[in-house]
N, C-alpha and C. Protein backbone atom coordinates (compact mmCIF):
# COMPACT_ATOMS: atom_id res chain seq x y z
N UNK A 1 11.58 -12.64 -27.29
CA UNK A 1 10.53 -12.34 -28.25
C UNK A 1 9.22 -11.98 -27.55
N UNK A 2 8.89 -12.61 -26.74
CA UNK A 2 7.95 -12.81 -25.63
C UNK A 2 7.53 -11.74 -24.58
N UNK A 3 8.59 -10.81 -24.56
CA UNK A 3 8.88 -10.22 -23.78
C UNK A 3 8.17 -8.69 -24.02
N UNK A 4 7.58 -8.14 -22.39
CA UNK A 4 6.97 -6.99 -23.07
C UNK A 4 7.19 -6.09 -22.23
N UNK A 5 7.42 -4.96 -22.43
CA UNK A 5 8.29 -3.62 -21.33
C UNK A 5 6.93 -3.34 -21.05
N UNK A 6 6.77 -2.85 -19.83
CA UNK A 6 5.70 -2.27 -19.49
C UNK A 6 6.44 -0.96 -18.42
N UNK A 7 5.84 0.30 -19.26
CA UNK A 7 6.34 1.68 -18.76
C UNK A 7 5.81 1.52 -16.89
N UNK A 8 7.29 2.25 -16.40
CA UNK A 8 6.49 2.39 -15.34
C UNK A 8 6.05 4.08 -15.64
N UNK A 9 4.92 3.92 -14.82
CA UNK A 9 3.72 5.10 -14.42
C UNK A 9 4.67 6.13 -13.67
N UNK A 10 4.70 7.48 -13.80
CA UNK A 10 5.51 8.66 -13.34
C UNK A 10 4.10 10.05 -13.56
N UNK A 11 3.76 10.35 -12.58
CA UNK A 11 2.94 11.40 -12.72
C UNK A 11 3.42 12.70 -13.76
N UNK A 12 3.07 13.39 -14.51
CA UNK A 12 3.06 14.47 -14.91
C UNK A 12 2.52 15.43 -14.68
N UNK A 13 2.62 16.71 -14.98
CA UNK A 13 1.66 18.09 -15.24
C UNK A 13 0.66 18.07 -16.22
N UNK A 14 1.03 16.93 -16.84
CA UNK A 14 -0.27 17.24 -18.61
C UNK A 14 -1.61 16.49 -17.85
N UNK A 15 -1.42 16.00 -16.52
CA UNK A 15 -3.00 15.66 -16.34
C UNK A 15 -3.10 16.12 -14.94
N UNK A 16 -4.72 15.69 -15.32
CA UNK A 16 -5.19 16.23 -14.09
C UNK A 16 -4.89 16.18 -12.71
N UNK A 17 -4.58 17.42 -11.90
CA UNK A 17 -3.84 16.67 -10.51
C UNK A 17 -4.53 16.13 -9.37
N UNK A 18 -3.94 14.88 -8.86
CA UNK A 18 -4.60 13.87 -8.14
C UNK A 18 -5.81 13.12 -9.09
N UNK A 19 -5.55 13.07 -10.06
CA UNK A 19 -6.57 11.97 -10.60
C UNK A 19 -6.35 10.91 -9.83
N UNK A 20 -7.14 9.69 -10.17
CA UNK A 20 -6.83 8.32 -9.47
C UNK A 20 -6.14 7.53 -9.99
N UNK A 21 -5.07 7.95 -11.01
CA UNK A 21 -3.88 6.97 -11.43
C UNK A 21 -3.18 7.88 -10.56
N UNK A 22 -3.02 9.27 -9.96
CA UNK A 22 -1.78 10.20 -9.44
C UNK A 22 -2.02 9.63 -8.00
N UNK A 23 -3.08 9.45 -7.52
CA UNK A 23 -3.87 9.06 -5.97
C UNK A 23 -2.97 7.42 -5.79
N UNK A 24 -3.09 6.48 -6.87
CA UNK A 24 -3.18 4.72 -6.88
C UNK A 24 -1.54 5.10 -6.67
N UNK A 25 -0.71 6.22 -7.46
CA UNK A 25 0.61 5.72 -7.53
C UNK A 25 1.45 6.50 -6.04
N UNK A 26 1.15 7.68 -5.15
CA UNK A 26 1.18 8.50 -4.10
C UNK A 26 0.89 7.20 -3.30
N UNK A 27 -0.05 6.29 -3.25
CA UNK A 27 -0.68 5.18 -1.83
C UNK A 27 0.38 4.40 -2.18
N UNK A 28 0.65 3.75 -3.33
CA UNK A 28 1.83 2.22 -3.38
C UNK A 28 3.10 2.86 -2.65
N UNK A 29 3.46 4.15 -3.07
CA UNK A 29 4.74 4.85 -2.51
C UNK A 29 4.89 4.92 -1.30
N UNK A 30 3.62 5.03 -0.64
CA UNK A 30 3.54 5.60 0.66
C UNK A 30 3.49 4.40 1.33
N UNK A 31 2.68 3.21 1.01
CA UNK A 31 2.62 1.87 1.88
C UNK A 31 4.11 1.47 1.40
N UNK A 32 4.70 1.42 0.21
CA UNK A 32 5.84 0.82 0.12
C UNK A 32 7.25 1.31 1.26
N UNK A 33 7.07 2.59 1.70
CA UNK A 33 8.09 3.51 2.57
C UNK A 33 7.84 2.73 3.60
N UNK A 34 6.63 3.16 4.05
CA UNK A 34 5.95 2.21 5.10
C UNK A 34 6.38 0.79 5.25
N UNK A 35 5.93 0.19 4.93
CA UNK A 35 6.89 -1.14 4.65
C UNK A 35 8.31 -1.81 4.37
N UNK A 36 8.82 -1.13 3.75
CA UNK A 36 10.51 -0.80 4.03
C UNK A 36 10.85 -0.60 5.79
N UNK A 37 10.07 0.50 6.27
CA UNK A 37 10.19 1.22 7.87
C UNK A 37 10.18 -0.11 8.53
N UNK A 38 8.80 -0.47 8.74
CA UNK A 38 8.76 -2.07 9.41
C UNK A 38 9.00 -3.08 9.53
N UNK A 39 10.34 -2.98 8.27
CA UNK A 39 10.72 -5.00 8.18
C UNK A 39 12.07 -4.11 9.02
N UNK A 40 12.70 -2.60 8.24
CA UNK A 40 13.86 -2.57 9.07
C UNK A 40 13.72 -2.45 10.44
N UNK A 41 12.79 -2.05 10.99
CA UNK A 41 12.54 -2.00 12.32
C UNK A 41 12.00 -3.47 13.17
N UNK A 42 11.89 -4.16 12.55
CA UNK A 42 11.76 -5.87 12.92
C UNK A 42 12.96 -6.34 12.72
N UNK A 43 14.26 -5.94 11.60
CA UNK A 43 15.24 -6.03 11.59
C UNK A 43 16.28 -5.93 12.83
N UNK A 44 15.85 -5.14 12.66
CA UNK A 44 17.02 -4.34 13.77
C UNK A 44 16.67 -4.96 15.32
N UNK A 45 15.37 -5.16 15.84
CA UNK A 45 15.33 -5.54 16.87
C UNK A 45 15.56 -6.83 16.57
N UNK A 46 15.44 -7.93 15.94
CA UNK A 46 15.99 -9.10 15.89
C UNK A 46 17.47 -9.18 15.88
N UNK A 47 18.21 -8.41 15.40
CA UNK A 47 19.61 -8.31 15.81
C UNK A 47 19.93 -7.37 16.77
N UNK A 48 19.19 -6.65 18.02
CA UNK A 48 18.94 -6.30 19.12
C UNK A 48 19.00 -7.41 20.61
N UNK A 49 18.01 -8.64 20.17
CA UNK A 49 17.99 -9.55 20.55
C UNK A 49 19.22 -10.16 20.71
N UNK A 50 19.91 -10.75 19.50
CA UNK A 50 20.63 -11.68 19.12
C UNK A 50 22.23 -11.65 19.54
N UNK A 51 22.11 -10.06 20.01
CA UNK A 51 23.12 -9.18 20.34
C UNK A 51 23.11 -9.36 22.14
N UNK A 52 22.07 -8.94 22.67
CA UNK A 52 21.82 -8.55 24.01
C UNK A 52 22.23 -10.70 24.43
N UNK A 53 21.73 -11.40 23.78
CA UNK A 53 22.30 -12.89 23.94
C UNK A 53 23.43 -12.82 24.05
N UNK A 54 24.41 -12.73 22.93
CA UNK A 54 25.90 -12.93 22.87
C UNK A 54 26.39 -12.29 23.92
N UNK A 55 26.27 -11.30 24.60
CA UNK A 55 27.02 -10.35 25.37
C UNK A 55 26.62 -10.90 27.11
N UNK A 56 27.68 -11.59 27.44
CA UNK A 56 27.40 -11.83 29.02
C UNK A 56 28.39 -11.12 29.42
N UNK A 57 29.26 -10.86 28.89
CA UNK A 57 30.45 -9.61 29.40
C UNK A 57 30.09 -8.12 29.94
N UNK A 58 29.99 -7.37 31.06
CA UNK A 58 29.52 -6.29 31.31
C UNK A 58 30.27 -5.18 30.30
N UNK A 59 30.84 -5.27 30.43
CA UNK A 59 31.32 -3.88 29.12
C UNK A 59 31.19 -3.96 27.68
N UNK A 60 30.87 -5.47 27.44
CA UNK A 60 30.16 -5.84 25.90
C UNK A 60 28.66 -5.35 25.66
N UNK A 61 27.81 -5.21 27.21
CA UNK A 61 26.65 -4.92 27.34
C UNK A 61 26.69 -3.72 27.74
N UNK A 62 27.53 -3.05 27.85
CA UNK A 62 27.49 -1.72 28.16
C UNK A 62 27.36 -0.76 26.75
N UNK A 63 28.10 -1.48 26.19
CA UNK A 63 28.39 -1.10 24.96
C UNK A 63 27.18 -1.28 24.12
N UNK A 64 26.82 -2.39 24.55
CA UNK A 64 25.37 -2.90 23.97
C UNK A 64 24.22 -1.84 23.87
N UNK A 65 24.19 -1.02 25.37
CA UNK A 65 23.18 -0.62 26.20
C UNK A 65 23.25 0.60 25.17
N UNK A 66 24.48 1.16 25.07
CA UNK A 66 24.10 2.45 24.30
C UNK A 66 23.63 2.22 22.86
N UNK A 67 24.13 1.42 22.33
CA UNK A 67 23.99 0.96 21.10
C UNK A 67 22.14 0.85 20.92
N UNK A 68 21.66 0.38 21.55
CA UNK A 68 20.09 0.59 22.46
C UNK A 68 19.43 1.67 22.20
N UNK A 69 20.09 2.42 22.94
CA UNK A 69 19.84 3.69 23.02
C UNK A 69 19.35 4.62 22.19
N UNK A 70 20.58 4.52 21.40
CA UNK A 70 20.82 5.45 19.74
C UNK A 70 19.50 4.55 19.04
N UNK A 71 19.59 3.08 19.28
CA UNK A 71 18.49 2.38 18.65
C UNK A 71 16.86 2.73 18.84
N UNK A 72 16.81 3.18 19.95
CA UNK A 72 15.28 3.61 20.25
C UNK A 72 14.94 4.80 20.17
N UNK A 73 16.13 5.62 20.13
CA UNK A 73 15.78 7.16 19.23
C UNK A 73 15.65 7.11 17.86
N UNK A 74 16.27 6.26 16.78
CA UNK A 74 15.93 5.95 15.75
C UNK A 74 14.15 5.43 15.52
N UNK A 75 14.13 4.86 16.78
CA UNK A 75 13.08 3.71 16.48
C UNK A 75 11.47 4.68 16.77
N UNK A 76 11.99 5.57 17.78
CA UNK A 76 11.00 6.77 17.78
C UNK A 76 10.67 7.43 16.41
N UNK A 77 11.57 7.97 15.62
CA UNK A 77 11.63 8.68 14.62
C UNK A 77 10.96 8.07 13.99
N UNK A 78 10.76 6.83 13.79
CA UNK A 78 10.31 5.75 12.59
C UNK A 78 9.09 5.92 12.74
N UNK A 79 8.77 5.74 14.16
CA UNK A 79 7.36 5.66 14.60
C UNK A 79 6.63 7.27 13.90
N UNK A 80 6.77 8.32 14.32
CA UNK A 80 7.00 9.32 13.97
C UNK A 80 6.52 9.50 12.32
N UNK A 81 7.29 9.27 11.73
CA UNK A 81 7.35 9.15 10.33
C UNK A 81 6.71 8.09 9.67
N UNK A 82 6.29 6.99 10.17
CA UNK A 82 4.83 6.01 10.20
C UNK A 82 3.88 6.94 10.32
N UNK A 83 3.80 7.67 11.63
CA UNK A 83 2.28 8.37 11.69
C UNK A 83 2.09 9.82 10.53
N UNK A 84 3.23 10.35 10.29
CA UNK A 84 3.45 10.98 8.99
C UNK A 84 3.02 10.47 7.58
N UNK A 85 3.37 8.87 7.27
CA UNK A 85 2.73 8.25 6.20
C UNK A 85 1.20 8.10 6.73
N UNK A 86 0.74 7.34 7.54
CA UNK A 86 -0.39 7.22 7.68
C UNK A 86 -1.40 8.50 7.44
N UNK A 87 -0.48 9.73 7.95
CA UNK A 87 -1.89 10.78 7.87
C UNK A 87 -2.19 10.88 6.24
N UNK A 88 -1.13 10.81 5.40
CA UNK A 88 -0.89 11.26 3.92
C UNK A 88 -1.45 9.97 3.49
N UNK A 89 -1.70 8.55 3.93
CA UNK A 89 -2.73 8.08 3.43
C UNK A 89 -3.90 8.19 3.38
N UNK A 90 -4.59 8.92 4.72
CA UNK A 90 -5.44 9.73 5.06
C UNK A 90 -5.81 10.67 4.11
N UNK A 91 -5.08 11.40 3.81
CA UNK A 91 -5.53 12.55 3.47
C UNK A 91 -5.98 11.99 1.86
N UNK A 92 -5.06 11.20 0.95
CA UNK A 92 -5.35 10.27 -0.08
C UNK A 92 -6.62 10.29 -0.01
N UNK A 93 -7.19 9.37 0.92
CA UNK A 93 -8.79 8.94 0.68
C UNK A 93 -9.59 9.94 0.79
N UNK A 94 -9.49 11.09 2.17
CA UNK A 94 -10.34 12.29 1.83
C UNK A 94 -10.41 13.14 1.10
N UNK A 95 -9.44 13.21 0.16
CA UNK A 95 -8.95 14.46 -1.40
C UNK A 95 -8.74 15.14 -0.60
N UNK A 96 -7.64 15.69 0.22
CA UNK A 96 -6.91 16.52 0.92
C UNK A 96 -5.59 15.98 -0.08
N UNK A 97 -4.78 14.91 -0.01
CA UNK A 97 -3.55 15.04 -0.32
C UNK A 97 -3.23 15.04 -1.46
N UNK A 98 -2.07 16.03 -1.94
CA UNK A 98 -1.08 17.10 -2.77
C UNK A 98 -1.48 18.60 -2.55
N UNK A 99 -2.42 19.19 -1.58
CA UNK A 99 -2.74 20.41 -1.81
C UNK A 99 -1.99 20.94 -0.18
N UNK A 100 -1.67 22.07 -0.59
CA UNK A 100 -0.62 22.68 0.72
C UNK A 100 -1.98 23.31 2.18
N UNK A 101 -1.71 22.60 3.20
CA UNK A 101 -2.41 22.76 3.95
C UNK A 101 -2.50 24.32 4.13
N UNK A 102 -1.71 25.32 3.90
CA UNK A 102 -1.79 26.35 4.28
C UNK A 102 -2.16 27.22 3.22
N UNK A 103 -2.08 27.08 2.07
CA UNK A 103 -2.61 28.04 0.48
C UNK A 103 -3.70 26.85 0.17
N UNK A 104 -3.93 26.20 0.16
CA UNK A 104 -4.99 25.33 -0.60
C UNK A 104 -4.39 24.80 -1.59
N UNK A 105 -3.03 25.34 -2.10
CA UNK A 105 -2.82 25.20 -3.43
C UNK A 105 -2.15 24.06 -4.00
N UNK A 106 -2.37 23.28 -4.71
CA UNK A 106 -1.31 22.09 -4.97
C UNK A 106 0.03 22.37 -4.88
N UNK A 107 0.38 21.05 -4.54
CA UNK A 107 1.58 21.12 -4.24
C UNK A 107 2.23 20.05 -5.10
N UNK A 108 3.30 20.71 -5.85
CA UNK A 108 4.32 20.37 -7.15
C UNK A 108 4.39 18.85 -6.90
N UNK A 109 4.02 17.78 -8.06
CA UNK A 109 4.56 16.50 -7.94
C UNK A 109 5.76 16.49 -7.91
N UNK A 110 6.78 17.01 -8.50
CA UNK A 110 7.97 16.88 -8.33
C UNK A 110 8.22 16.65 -7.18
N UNK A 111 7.24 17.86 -5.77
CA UNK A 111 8.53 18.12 -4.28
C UNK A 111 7.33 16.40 -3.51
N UNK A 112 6.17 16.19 -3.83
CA UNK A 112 5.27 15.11 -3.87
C UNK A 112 6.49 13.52 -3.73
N UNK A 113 6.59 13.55 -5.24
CA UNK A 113 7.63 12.63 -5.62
C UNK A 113 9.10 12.68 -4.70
N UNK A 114 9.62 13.93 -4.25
CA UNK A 114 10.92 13.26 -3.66
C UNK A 114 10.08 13.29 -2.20
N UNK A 115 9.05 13.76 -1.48
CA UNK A 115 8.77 14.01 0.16
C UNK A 115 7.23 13.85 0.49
N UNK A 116 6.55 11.97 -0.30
CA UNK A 116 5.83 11.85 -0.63
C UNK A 116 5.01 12.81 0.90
N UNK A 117 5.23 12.89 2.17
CA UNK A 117 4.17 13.10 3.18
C UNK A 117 4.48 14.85 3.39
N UNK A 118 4.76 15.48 2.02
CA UNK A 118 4.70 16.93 1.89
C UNK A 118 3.28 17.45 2.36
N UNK A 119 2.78 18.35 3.58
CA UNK A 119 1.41 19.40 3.43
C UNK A 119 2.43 20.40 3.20
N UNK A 120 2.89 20.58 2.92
CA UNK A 120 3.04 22.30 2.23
C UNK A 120 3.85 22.89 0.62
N UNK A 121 3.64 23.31 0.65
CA UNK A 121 4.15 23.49 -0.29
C UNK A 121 5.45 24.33 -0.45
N UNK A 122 6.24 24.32 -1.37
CA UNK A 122 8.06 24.70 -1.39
C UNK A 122 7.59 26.00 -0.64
N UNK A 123 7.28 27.24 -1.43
CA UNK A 123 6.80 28.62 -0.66
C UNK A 123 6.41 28.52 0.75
N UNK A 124 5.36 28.04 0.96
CA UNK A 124 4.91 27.92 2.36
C UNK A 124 5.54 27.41 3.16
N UNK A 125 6.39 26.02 2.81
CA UNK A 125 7.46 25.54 3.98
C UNK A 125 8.73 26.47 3.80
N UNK A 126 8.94 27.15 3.37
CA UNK A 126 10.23 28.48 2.84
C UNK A 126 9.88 29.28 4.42
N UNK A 127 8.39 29.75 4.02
CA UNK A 127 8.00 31.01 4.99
C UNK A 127 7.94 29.90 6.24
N UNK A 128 7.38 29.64 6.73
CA UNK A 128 7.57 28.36 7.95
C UNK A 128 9.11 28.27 8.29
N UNK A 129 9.97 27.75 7.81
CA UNK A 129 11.44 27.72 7.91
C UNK A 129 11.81 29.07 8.36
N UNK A 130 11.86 30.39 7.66
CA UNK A 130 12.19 31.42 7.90
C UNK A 130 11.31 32.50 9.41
N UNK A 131 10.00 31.78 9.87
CA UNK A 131 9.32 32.19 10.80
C UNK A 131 10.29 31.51 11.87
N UNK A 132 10.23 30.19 11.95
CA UNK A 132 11.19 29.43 12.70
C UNK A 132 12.43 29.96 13.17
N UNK A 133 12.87 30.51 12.21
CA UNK A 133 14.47 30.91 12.53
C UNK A 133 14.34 31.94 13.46
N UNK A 134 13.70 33.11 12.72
CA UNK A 134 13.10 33.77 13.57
C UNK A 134 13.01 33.96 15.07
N UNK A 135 12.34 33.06 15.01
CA UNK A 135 11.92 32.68 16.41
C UNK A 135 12.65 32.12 17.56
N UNK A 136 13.76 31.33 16.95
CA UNK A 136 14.92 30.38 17.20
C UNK A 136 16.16 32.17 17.84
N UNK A 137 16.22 32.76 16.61
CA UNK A 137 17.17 33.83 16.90
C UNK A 137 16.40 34.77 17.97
N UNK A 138 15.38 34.72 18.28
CA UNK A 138 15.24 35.85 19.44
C UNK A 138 15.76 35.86 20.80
């Protein structure tokens, strides 16, 4: 009886873009990714640890070692993609972020919503992709 639904918040087109309900709900997303990144990455090295213990066997630690490996190329990426959230929190506070670094032009909540640390926009990362290839095929 007691009980009361409370909508969650989903940006639309019918308002204004980047207001500060579109700004408040882009930062929770972005610290929340963020935060997900860093417990799994405290994760993982705690069972890094726990692992490199159990293994006094040289070919258990060999095995280990690569396992490592693959682990700290992941663990780069993360880092990586931390400093990716951080700039897009950045840009949050200066009213830079949703607008495509290269047209000025906003950039679709929709592509926002699935790739919150989007600067460009679908078109502009299209032409970017296709310069790339480009470039790749010469």
């Amino acid at each position: 009886m007691g009980e009361t639904t409370t909508a969650v918040y989903v940006p639309t087109d019918d308002e204004p873009f980047m207001n500060e309900r579109q700004k408040a709900y882009f930062r929770a997303k972005l610290l929340d990714w963020k935060n997900d990144i860093l417990r799994e990455a405290r994760e993982t090295l705690e069972s890094l640890a726990q692992e490199n213990a159990n293994h006094p066997d040289l070919a258990d630690r060999a095995s280990s070692e690569t396992d490592r490996s693959i682990e700290l190329r992941a663990r780069d990426r993360q880092r990586k993609l931390i400093s990716k959230i951080d700039s897009a929190l950045f840009r949050i506070e200066d009213g830079t972020y949703g607008f495509c670094e290269e047209t000025g032009e906003p950039i679709s909540l929709k592509r926002l919503s699935a790739r919150p640390i989007a600067t460009l926009s679908i078109e502009a990362q299209e032409r970017h992709e296709r310069r790339e290839k480009v470039y790749r095929d010469e």
